[in-house]
Protein backbone atom coordinates (compact mmCIF):
# COMPACT_ATOMS: atom_id res chain seq x y z
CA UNK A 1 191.43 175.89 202.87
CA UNK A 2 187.70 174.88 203.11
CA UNK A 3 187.01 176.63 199.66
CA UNK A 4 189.92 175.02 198.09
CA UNK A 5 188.35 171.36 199.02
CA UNK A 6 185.28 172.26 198.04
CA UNK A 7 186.87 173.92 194.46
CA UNK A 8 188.69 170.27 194.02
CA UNK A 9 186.01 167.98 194.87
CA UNK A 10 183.75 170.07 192.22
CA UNK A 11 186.08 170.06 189.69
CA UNK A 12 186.83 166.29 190.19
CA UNK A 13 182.99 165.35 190.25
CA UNK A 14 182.32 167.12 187.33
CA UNK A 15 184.73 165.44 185.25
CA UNK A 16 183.59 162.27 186.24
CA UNK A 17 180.46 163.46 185.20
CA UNK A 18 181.30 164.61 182.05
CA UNK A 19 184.01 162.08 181.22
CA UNK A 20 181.90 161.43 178.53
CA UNK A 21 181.61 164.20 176.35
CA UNK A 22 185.93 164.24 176.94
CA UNK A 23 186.08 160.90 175.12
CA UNK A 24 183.30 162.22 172.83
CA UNK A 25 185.70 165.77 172.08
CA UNK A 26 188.61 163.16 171.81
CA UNK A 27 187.15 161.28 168.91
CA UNK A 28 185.98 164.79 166.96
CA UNK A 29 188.63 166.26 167.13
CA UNK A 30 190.87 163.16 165.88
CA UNK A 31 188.23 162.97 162.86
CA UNK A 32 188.83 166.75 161.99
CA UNK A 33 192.65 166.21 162.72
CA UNK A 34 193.22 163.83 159.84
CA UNK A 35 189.82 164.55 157.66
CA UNK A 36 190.47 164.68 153.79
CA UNK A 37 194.21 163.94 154.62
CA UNK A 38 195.42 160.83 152.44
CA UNK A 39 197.73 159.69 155.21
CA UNK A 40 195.73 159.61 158.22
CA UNK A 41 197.32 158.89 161.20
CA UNK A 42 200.38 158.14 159.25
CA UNK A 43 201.33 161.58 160.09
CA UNK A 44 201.79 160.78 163.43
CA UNK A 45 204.93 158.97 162.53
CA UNK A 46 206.20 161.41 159.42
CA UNK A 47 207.10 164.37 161.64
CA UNK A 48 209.32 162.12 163.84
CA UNK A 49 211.00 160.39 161.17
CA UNK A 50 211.26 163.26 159.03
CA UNK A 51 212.98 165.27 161.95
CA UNK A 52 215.11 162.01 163.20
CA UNK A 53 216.71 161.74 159.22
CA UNK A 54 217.23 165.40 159.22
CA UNK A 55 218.89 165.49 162.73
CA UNK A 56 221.25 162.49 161.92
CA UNK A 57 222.46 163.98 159.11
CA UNK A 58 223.45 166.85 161.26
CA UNK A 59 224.98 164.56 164.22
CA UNK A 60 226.10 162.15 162.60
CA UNK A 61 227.92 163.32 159.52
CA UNK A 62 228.95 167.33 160.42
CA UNK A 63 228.90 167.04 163.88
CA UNK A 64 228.84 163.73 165.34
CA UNK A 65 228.17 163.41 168.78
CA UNK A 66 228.47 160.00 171.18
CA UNK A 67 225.51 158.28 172.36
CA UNK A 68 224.64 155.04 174.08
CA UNK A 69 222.47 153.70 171.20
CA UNK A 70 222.78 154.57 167.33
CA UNK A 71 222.02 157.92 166.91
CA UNK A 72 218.42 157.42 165.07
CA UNK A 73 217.29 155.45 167.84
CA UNK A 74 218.36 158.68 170.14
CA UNK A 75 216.81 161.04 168.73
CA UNK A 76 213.49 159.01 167.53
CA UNK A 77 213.02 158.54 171.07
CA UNK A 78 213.27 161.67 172.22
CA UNK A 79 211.58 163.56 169.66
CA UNK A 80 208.85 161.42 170.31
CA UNK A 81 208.43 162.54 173.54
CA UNK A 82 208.79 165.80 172.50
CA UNK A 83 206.15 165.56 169.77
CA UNK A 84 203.31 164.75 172.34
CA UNK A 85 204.06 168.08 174.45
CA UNK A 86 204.75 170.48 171.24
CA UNK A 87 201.07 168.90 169.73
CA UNK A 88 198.88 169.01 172.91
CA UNK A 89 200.37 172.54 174.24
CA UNK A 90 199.90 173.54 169.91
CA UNK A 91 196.29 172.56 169.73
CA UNK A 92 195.20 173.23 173.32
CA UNK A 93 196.45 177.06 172.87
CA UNK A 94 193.61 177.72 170.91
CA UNK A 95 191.40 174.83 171.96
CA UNK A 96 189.46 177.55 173.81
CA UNK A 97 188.93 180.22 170.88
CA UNK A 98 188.70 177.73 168.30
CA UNK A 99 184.95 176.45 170.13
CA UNK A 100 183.21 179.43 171.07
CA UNK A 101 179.96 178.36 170.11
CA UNK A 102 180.22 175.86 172.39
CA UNK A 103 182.46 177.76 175.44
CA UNK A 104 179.53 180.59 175.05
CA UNK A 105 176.37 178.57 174.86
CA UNK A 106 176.63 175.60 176.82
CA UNK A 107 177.22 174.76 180.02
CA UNK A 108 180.06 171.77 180.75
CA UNK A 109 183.52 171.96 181.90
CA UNK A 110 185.74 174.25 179.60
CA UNK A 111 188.84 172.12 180.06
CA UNK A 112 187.48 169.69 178.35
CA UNK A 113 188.65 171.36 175.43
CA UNK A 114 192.26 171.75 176.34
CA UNK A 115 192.24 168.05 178.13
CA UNK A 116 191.19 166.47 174.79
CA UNK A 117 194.13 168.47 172.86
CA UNK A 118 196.26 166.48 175.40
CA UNK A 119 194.38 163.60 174.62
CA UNK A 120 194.64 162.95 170.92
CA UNK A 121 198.29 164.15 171.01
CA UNK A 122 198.08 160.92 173.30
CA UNK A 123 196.51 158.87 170.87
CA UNK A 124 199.46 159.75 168.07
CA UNK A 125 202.03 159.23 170.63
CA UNK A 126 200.70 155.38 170.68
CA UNK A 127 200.60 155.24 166.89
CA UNK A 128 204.24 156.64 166.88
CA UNK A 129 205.77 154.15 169.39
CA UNK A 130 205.01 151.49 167.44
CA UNK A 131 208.22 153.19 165.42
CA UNK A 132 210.52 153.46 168.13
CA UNK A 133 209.72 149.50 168.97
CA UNK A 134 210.87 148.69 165.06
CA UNK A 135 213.75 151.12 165.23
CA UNK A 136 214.68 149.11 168.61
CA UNK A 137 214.18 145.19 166.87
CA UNK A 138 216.12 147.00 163.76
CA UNK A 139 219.31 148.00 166.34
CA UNK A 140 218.81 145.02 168.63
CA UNK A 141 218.05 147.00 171.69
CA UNK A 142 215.88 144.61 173.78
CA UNK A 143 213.58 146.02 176.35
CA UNK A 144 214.66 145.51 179.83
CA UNK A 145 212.70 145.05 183.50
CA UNK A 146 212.78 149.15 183.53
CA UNK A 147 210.14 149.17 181.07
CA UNK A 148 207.91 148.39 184.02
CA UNK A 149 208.45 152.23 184.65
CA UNK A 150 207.57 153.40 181.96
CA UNK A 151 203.92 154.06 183.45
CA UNK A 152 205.15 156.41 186.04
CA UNK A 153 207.54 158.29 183.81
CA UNK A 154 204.04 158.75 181.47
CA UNK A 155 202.01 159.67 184.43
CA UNK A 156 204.26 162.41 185.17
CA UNK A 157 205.02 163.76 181.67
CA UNK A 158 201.11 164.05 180.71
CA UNK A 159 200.60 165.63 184.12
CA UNK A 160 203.29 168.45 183.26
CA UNK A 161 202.02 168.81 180.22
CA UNK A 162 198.22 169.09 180.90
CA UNK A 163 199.18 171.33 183.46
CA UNK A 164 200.66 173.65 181.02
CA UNK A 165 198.23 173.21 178.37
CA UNK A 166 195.19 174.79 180.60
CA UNK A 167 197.20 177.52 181.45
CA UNK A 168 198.29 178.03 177.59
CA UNK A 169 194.71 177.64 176.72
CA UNK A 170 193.16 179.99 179.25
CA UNK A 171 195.98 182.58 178.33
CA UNK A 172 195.28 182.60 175.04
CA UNK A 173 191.73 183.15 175.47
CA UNK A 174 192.76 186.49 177.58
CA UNK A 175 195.42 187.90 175.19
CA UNK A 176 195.59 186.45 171.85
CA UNK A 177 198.69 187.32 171.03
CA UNK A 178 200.23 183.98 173.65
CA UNK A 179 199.57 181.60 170.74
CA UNK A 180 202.40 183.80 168.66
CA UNK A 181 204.73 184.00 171.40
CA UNK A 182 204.02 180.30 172.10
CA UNK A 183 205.64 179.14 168.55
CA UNK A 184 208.61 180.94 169.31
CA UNK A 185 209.02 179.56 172.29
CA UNK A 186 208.38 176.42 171.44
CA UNK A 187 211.43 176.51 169.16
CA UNK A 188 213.98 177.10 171.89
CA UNK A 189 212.38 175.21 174.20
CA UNK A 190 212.97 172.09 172.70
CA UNK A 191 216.58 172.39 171.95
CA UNK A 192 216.91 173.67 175.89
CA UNK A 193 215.05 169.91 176.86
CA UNK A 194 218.21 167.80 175.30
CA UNK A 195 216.05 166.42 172.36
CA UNK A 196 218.56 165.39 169.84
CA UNK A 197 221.53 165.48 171.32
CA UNK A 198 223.00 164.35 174.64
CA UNK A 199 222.51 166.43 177.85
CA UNK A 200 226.03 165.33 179.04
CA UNK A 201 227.43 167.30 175.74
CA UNK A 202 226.80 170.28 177.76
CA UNK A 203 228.88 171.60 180.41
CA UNK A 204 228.99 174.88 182.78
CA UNK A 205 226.06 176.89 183.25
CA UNK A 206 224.15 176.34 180.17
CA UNK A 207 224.48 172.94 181.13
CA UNK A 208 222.74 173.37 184.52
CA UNK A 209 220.01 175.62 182.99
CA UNK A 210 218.87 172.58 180.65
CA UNK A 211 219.05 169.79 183.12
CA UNK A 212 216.70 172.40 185.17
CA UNK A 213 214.50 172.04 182.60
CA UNK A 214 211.62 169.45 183.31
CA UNK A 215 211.91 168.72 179.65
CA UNK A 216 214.82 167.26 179.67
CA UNK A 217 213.93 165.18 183.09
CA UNK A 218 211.46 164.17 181.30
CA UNK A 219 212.96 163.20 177.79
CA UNK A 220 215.71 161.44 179.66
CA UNK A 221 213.79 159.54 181.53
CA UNK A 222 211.93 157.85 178.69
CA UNK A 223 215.65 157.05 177.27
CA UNK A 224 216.89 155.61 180.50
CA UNK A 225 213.85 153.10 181.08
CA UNK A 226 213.19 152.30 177.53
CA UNK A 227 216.87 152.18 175.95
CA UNK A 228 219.60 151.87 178.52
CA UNK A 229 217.71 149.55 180.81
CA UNK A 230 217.98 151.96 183.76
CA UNK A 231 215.10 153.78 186.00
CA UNK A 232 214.95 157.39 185.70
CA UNK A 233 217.37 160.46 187.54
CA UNK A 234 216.01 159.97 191.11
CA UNK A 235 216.25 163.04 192.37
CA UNK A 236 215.71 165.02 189.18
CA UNK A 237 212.83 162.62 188.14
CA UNK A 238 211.29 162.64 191.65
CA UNK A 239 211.51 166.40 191.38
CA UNK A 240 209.69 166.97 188.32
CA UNK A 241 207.20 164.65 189.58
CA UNK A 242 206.47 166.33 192.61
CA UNK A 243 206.30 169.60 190.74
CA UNK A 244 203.93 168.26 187.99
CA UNK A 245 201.86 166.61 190.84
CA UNK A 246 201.61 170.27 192.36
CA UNK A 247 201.23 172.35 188.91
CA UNK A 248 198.51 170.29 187.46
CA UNK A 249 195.95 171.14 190.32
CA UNK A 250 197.02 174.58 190.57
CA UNK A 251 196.19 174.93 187.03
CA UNK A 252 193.61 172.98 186.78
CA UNK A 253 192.21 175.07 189.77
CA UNK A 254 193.17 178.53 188.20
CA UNK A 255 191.03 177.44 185.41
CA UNK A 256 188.30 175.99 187.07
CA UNK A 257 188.12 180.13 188.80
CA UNK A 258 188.56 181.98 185.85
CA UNK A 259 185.74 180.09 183.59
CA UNK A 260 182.83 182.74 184.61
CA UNK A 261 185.14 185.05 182.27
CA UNK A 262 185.58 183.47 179.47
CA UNK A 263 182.34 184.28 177.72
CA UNK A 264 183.25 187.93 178.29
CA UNK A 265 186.75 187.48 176.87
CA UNK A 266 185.58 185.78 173.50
């Protein structure tokens, strides 16, 4: 137990030590992102609203389903979401092998690399939102006191998914074939998290197995607080929360153990 302090309070001092060179990683790796691209951070907002035209098409024409706001408005939000966890866990999978130079040579905290994945899918998320607030004016869904959550339910869902992103990143540095498997999975996973289409559509046991999800948790929540004017699933949202809350330093700590190996694994 006295080790594990002393692991945390390292790793915690160190990032505040470095939390520097994070924003500095941030910033490169948004230029290199959208370098020599003519729409810039405009493709932040083309995936979303690519996927939301092609998805109401599907749901709303050949097999329409019932939601509590227009359909487009559904499943912008929620791809949204799902956008910022499919682009940080994408880029921090091989945040690791794609810096080697730097992971071999110099010394500073290797989750850096995977933290700053997290943190420029961040950065589109914002650009994206700004979407979602003109779909809402378009459909005259106001925003409601619940918005006030909307913190906490963003807390938790970049906890969950930085806690998977330095596990996918530290993986992938070990056996190189995780970033393969990864893209498969990735494809299931998000139609197991409820992202375009209602997780009350679902009954019986497939049912439960996606509302186990934390995806979906999560995803909901973000509709609840930011459409309906509701808070979140208490005891589903409280759950995920206390299990992101938990992963995260695991993770984090996992990582922090296994660095003196990764020079040896490149």
């Amino acid at each position: 137990m006295r080790r594990l302090r002393e692991d945390l309070h390292e790793i915690v001092r160190e990032q505040i030590e470095f939390r520097e060179l994070l924003v500095q990683m941030t910033a490169r790796d948004l230029r290199l992102r959208y370098k020599q691209t003519i729409m810039g951070f405009g493709w932040a907002i083309f995936t979303p609203i690519l996927n939301t035209l092609v998805f109401s098409l599907v749901f709303m024409r050949v097999a329409p389903v019932h939601t509590e706001v227009p359909y487009p408005l559904f499943a912008y939000c929620g791809l949204l979401v799902w956008n910022f966890t499919a682009s940080s866990l994408r880029f921090a999978t091989t945040s690791l092998t794609g810096n080697t130079n730097l992971v071999t040579k110099v010394y500073f905290p290797r989750e850096i690399f995977p933290l700053a994945a997290v943190a420029v899918s961040l950065v589109d998320f914002a650009v994206a939102a700004a979407v979602l607030a003109g779909l809402m004016a378009h459909y005259h869904v106001g925003a409601s006191a619940t918005l006030l959550l909307l913190p906490a339910v963003l807390a938790v869902h970049v906890a969950f998914t930085a806690s998977l992103a330095l596990v996918l990143a530290m993986a992938n540095l070990f056996y190189r074939d995780v970033k393969y498997l990864f893209e498969v999975i990735l494809t299931f996973w998000m139609f197991a998290s409820a992202v375009v289409y209602p997780v009350d559509a679902v009954h019986g046991t497939l049912g439960q197995l996606i509302r186990a999800n934390p995806m979906t948790t999560i995803v909901e929540a973000y509709r609840r607080v930011i459409l309906y004017g509701a808070p979140p699933e208490p005891v589903a949202f409280a759950a995920v929360a206390v299990f992101s809350l938990l992963v995260l330093p695991a993770a984090w700590l996992l990582f922090h153990r296994s660095e003196f190996r990764f020079a040896e694994s490149i």
